[in-house]
PDB file of N, CA and C in Angstrom:
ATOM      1  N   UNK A   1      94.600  70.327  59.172  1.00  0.00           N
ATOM      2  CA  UNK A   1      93.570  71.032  59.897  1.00  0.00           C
ATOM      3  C   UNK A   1      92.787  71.899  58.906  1.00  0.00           C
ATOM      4  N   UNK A   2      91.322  71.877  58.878  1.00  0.00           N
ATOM      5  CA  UNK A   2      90.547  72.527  57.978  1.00  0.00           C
ATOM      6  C   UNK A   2      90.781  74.013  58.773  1.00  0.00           C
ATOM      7  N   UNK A   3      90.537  75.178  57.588  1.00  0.00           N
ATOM      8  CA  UNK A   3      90.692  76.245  58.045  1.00  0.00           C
ATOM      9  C   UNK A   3      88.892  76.359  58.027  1.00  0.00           C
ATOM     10  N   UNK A   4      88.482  77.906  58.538  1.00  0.00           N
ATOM     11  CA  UNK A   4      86.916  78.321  58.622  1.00  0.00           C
ATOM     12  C   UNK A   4      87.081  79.873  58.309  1.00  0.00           C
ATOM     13  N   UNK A   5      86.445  80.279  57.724  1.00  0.00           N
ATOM     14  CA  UNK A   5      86.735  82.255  57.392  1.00  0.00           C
ATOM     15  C   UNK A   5      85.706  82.552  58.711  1.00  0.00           C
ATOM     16  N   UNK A   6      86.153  83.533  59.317  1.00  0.00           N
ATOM     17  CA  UNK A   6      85.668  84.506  60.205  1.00  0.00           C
ATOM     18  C   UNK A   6      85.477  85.788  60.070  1.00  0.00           C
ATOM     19  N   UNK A   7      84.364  85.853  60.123  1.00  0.00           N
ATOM     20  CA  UNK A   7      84.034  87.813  59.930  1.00  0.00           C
ATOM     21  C   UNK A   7      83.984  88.821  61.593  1.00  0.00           C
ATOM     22  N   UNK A   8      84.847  89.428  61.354  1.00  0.00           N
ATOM     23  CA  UNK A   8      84.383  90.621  62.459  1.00  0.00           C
ATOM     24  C   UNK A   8      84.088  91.621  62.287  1.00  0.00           C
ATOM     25  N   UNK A   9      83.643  92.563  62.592  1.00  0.00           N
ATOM     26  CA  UNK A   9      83.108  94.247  62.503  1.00  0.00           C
ATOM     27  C   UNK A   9      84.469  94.616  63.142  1.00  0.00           C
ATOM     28  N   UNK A  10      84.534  96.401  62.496  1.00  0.00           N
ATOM     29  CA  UNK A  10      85.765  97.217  63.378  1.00  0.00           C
ATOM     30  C   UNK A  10      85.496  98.457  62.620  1.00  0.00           C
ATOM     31  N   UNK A  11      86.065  99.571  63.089  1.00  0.00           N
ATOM     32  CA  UNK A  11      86.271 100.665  62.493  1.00  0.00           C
ATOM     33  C   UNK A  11      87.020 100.166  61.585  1.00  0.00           C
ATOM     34  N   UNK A  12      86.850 100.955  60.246  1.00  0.00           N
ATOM     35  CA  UNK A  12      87.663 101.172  59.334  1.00  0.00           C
ATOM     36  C   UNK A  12      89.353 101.997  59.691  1.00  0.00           C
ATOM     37  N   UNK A  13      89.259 102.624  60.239  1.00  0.00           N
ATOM     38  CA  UNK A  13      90.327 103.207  60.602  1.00  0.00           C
ATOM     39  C   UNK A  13      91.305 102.261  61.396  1.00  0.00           C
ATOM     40  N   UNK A  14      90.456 101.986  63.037  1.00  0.00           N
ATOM     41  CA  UNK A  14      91.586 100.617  63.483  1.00  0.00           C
ATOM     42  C   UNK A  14      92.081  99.800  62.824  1.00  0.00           C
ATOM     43  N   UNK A  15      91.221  99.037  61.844  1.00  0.00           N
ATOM     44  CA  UNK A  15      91.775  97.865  60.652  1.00  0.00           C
ATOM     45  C   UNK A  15      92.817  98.634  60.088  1.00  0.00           C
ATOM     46  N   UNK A  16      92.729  99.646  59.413  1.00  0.00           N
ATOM     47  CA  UNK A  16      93.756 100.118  58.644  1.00  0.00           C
ATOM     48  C   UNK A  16      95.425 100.499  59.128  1.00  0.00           C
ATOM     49  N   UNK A  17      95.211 100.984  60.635  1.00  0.00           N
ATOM     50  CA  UNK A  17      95.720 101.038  61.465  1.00  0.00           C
ATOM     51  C   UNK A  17      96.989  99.716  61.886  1.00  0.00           C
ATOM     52  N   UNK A  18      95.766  98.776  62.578  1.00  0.00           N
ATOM     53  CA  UNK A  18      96.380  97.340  62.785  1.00  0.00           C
ATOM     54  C   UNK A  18      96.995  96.689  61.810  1.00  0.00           C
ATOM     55  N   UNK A  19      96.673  96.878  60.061  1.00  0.00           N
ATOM     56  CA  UNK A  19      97.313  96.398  59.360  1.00  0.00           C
ATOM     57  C   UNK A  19      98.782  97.063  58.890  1.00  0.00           C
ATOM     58  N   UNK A  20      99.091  98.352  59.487  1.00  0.00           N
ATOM     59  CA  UNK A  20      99.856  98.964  58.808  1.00  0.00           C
ATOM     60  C   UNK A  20     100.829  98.144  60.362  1.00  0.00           C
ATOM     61  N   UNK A  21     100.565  97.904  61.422  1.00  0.00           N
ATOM     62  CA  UNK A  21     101.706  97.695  63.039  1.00  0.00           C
ATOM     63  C   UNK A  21     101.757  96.062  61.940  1.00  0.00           C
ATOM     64  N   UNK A  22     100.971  95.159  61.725  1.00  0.00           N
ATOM     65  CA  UNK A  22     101.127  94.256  61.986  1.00  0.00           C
ATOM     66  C   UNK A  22     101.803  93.790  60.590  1.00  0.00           C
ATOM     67  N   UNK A  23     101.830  94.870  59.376  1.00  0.00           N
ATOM     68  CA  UNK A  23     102.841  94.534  58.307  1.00  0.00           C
ATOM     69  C   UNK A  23     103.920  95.028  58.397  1.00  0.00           C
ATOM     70  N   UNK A  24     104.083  95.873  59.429  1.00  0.00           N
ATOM     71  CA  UNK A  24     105.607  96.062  59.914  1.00  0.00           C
ATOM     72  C   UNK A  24     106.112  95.622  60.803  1.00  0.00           C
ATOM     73  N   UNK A  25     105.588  94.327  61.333  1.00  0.00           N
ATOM     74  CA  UNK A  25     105.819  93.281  61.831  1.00  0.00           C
ATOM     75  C   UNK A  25     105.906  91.988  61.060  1.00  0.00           C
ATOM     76  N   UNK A  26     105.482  92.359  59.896  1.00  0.00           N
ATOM     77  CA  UNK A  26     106.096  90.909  59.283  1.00  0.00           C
ATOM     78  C   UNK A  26     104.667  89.993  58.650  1.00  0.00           C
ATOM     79  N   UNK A  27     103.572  90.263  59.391  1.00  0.00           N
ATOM     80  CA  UNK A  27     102.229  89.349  59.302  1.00  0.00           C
ATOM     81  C   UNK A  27     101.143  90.546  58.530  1.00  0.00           C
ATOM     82  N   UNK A  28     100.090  89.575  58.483  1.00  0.00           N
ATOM     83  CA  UNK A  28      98.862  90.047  58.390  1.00  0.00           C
ATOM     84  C   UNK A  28      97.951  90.077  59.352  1.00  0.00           C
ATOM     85  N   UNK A  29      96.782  90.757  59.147  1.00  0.00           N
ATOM     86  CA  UNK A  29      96.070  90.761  59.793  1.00  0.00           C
ATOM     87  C   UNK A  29      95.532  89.302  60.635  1.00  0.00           C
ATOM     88  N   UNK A  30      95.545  88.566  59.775  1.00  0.00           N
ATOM     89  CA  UNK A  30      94.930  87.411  60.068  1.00  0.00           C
ATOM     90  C   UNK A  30      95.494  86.376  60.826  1.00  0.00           C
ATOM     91  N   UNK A  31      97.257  86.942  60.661  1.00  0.00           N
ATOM     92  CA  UNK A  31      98.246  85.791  61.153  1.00  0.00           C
ATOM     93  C   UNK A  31      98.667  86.159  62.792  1.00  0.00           C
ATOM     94  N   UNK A  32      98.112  88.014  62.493  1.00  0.00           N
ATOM     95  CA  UNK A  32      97.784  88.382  64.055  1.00  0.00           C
ATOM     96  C   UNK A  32      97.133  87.472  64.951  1.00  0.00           C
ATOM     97  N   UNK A  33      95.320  88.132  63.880  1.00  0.00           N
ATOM     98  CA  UNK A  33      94.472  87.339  65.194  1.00  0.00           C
ATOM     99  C   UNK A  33      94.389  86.107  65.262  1.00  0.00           C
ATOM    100  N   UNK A  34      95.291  84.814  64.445  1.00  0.00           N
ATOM    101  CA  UNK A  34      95.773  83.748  64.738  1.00  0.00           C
ATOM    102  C   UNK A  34      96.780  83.855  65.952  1.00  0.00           C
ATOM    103  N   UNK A  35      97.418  84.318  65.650  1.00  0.00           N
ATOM    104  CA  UNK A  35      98.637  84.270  67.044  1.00  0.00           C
ATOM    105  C   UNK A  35      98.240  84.754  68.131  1.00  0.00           C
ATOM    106  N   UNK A  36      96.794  85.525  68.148  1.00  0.00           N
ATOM    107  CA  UNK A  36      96.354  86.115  69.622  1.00  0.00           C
ATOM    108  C   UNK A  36      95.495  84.757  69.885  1.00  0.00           C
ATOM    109  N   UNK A  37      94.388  84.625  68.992  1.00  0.00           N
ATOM    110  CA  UNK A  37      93.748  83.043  69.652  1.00  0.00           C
ATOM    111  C   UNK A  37      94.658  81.946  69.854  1.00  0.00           C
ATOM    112  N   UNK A  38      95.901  81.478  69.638  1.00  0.00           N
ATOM    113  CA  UNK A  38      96.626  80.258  69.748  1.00  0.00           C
ATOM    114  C   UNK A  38      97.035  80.709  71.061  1.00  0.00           C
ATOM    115  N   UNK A  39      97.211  81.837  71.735  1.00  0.00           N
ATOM    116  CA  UNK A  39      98.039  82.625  72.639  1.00  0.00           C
ATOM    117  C   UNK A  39      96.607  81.961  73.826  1.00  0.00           C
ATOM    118  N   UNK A  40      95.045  82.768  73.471  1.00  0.00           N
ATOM    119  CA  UNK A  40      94.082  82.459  74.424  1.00  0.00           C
ATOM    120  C   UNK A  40      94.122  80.919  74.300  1.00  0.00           C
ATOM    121  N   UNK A  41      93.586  80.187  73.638  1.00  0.00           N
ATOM    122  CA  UNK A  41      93.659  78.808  73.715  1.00  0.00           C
ATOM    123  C   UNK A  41      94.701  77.768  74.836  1.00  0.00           C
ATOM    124  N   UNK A  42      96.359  78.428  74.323  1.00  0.00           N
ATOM    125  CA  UNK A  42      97.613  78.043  75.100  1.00  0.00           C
ATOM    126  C   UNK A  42      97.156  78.190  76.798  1.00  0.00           C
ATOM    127  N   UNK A  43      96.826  79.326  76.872  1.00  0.00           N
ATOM    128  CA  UNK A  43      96.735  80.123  78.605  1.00  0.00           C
ATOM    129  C   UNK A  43      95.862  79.594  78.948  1.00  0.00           C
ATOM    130  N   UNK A  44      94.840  79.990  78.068  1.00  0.00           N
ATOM    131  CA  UNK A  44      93.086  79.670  78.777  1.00  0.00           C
ATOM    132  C   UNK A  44      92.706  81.198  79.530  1.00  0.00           C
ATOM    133  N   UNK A  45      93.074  82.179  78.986  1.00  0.00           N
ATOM    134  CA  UNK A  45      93.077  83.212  79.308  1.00  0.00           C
ATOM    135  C   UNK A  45      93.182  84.656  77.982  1.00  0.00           C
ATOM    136  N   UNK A  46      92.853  85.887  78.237  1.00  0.00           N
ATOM    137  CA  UNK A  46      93.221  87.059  77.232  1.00  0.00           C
ATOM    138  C   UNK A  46      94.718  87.112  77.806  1.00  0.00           C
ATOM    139  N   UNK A  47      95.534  87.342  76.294  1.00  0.00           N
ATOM    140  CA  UNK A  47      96.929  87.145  76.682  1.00  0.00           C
ATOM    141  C   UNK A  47      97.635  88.875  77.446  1.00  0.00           C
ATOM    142  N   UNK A  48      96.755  89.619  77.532  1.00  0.00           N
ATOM    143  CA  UNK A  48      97.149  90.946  78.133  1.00  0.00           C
ATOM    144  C   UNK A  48      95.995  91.114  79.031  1.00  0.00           C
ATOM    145  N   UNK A  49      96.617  92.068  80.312  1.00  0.00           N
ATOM    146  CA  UNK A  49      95.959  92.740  81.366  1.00  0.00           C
ATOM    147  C   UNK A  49      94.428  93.576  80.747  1.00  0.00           C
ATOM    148  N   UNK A  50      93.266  93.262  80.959  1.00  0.00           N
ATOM    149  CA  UNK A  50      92.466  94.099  81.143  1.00  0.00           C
ATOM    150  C   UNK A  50      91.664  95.062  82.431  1.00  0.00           C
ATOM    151  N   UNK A  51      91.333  96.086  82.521  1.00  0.00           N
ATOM    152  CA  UNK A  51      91.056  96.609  83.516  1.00  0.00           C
ATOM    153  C   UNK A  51      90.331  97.807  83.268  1.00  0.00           C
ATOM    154  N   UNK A  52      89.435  97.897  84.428  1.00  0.00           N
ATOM    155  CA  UNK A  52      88.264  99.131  84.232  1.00  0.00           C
ATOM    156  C   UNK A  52      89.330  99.816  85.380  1.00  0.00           C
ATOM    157  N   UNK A  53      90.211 100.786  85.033  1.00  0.00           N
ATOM    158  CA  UNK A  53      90.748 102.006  85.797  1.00  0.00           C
ATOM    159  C   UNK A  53      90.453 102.676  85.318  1.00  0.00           C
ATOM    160  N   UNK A  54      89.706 104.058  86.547  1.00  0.00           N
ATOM    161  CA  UNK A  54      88.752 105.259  86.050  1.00  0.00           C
ATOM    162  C   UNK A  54      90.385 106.343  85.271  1.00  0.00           C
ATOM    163  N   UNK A  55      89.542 106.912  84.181  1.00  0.00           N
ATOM    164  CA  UNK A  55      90.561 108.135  83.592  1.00  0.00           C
ATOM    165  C   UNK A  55      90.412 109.125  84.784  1.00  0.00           C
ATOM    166  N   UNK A  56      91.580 110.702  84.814  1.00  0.00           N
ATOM    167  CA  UNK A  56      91.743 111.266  85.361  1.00  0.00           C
ATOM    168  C   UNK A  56      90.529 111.591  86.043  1.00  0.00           C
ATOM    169  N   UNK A  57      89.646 112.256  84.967  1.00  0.00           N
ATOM    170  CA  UNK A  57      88.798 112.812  84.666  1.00  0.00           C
ATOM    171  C   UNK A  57      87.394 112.342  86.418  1.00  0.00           C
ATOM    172  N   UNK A  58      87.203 111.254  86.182  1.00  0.00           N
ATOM    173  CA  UNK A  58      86.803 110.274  86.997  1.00  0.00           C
ATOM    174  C   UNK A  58      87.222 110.276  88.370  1.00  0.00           C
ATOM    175  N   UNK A  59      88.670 109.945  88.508  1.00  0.00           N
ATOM    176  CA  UNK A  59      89.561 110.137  89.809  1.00  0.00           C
ATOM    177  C   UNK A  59      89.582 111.418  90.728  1.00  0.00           C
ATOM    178  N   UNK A  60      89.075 112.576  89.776  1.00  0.00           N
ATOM    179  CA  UNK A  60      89.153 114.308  90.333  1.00  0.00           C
ATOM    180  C   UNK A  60      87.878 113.958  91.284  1.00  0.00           C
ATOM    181  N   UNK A  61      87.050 113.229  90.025  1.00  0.00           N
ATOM    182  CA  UNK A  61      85.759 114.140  90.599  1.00  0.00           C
ATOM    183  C   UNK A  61      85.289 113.000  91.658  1.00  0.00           C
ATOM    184  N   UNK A  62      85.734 111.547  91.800  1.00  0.00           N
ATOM    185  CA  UNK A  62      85.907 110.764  93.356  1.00  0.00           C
ATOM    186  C   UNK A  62      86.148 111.445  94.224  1.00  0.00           C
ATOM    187  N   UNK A  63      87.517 111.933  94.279  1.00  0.00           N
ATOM    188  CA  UNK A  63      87.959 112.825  95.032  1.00  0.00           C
ATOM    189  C   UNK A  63      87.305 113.813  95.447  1.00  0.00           C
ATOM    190  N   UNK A  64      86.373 114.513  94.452  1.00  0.00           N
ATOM    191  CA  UNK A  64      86.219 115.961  94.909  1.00  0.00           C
ATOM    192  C   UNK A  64      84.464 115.535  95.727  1.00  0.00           C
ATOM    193  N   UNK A  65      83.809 114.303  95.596  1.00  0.00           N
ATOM    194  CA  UNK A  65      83.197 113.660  96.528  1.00  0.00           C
ATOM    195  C   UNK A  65      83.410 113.016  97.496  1.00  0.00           C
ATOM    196  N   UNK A  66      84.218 112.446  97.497  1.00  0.00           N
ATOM    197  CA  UNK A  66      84.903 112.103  99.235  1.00  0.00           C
ATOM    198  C   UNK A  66      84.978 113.421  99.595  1.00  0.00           C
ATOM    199  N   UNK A  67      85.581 114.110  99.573  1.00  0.00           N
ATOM    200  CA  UNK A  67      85.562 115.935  99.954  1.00  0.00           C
ATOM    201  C   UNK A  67      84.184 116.450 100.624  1.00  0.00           C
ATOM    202  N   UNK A  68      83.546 116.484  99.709  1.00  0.00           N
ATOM    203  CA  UNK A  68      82.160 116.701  99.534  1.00  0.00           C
ATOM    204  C   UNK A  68      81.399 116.053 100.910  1.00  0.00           C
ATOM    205  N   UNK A  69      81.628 114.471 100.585  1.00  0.00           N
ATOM    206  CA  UNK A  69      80.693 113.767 101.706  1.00  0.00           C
ATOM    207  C   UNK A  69      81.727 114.337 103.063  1.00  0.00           C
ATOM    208  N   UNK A  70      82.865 114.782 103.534  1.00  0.00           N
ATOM    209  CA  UNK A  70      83.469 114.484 104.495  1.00  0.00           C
ATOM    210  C   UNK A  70      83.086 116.063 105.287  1.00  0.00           C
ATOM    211  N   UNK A  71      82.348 116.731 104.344  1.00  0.00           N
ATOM    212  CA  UNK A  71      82.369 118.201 104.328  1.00  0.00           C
ATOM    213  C   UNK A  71      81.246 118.746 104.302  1.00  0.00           C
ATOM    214  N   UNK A  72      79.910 118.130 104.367  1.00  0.00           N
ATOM    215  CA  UNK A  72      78.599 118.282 103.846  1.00  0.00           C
ATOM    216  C   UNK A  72      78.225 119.294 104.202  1.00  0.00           C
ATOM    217  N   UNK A  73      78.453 120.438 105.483  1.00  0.00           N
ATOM    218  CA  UNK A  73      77.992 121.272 105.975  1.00  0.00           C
ATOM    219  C   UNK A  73      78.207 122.557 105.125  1.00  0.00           C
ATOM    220  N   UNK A  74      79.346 122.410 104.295  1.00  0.00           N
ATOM    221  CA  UNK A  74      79.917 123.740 103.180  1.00  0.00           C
ATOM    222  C   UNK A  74      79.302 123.377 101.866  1.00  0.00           C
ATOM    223  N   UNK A  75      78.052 122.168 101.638  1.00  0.00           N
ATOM    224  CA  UNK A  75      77.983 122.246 100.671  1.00  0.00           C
ATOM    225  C   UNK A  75      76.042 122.242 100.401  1.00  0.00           C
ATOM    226  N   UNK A  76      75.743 123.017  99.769  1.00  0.00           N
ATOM    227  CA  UNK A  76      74.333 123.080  99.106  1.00  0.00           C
ATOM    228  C   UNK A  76      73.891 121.989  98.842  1.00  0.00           C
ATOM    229  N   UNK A  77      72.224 121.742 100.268  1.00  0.00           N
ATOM    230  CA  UNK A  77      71.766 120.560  99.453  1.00  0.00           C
ATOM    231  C   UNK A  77      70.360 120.835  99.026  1.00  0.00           C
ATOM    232  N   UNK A  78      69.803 119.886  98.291  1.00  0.00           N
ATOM    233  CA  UNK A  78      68.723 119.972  97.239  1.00  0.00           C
ATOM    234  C   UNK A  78      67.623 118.859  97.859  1.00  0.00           C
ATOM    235  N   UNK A  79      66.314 119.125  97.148  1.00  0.00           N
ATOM    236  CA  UNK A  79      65.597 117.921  98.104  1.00  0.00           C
ATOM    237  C   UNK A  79      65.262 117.373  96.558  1.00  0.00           C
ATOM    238  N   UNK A  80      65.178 117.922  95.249  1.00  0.00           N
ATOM    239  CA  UNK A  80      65.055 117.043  93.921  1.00  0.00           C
ATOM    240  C   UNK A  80      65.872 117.748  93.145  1.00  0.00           C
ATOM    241  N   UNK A  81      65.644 116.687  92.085  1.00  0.00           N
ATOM    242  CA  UNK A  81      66.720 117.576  90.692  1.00  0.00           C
ATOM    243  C   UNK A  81      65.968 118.186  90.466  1.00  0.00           C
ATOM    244  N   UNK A  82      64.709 118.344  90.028  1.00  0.00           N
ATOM    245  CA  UNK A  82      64.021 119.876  89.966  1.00  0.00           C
ATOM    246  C   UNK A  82      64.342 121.128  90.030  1.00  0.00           C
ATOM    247  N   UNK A  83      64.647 120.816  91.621  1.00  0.00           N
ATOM    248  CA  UNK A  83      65.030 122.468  92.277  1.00  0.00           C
ATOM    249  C   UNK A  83      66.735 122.703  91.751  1.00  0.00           C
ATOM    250  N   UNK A  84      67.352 121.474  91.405  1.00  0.00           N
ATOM    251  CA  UNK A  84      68.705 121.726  91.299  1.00  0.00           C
ATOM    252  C   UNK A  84      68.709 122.850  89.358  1.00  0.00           C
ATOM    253  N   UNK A  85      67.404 122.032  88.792  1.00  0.00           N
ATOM    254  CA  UNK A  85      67.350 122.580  87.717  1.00  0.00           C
ATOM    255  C   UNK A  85      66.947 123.893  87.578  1.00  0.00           C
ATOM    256  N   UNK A  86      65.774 124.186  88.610  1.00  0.00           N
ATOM    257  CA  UNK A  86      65.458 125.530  87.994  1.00  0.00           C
ATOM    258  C   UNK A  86      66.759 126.516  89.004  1.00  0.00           C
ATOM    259  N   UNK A  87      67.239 126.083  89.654  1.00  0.00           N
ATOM    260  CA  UNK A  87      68.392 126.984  90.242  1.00  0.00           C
ATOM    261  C   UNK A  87      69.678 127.171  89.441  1.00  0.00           C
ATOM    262  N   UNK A  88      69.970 126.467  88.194  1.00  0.00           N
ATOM    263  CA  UNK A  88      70.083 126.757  87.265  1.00  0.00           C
ATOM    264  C   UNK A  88      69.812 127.537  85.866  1.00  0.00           C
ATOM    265  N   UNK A  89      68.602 127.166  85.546  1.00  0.00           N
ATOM    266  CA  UNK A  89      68.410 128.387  84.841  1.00  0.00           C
ATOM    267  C   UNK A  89      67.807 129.454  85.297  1.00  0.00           C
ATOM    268  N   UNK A  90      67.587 129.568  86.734  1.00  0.00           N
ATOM    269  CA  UNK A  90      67.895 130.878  87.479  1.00  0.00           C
ATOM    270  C   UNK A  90      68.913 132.190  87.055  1.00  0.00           C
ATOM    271  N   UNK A  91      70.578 130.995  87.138  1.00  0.00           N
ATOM    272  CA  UNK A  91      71.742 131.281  87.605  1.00  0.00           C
ATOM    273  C   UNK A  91      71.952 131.430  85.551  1.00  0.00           C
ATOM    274  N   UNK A  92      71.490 130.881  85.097  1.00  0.00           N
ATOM    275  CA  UNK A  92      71.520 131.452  83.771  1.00  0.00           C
ATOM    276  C   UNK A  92      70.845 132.660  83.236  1.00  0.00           C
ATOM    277  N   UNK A  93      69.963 132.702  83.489  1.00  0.00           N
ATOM    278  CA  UNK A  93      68.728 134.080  83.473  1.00  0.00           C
ATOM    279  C   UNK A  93      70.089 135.288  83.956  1.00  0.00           C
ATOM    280  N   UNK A  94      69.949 135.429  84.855  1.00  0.00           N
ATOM    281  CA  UNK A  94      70.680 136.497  85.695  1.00  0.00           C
ATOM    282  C   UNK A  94      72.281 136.505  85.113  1.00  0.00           C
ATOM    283  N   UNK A  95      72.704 135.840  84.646  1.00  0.00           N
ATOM    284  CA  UNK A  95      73.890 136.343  84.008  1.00  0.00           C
ATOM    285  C   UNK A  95      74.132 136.379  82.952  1.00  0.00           C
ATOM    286  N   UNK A  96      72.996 136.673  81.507  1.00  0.00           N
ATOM    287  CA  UNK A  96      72.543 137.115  80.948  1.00  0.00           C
ATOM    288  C   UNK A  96      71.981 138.355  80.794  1.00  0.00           C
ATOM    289  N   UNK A  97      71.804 138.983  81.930  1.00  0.00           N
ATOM    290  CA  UNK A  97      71.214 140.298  82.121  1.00  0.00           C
ATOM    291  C   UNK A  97      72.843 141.138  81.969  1.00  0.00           C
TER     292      UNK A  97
END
């Protein structure tokens, strides 16, 4: 089987990184991302779970909108971002003084 060189981009750091897991595993870099494509090829698939799950960060602030929408009467509304802006640097002005 003819081989073909492949170039990818990466941080410098991950590469350096991945080479230090994957020589203490025994391989190189290369014998990695050989064994991950023989892995996609085999399946016909990425050989691990991917998934867009929101970080915490994300999950609060869902939450703190379901809240929000379930609650609308306790909460300040705006008719543009405009007004949301200058009621801001309103609220900056004045606590500055």
């Amino acid at each position: 089987m003819e081989n073909v060189n492949v170039t990818i981009r990466m941080d410098r750091n991950l590469k350096k990184q991945a080479d230090q897991v994957f020589g203490e595993l025994g391989m190189s870099f290369t014998t990695a991302v050989t064994l991950f494509t023989k892995q996609c090829v085999r399946d016909r698939k990425i050989p691990f779970e991917i998934c867009l799950e929101p970080n915490q960060e994300t999950i609060d602030a869902l939450n703190e909108l379901k809240a929000m929408m379930s609650n609308k009467e306790e909460y300040k509304r705006y008719d543009s971002f405009a007004e949301i802006v200058e009621e801001l640097e309103n609220e900056k002005k004045s606590n500055k003084i």
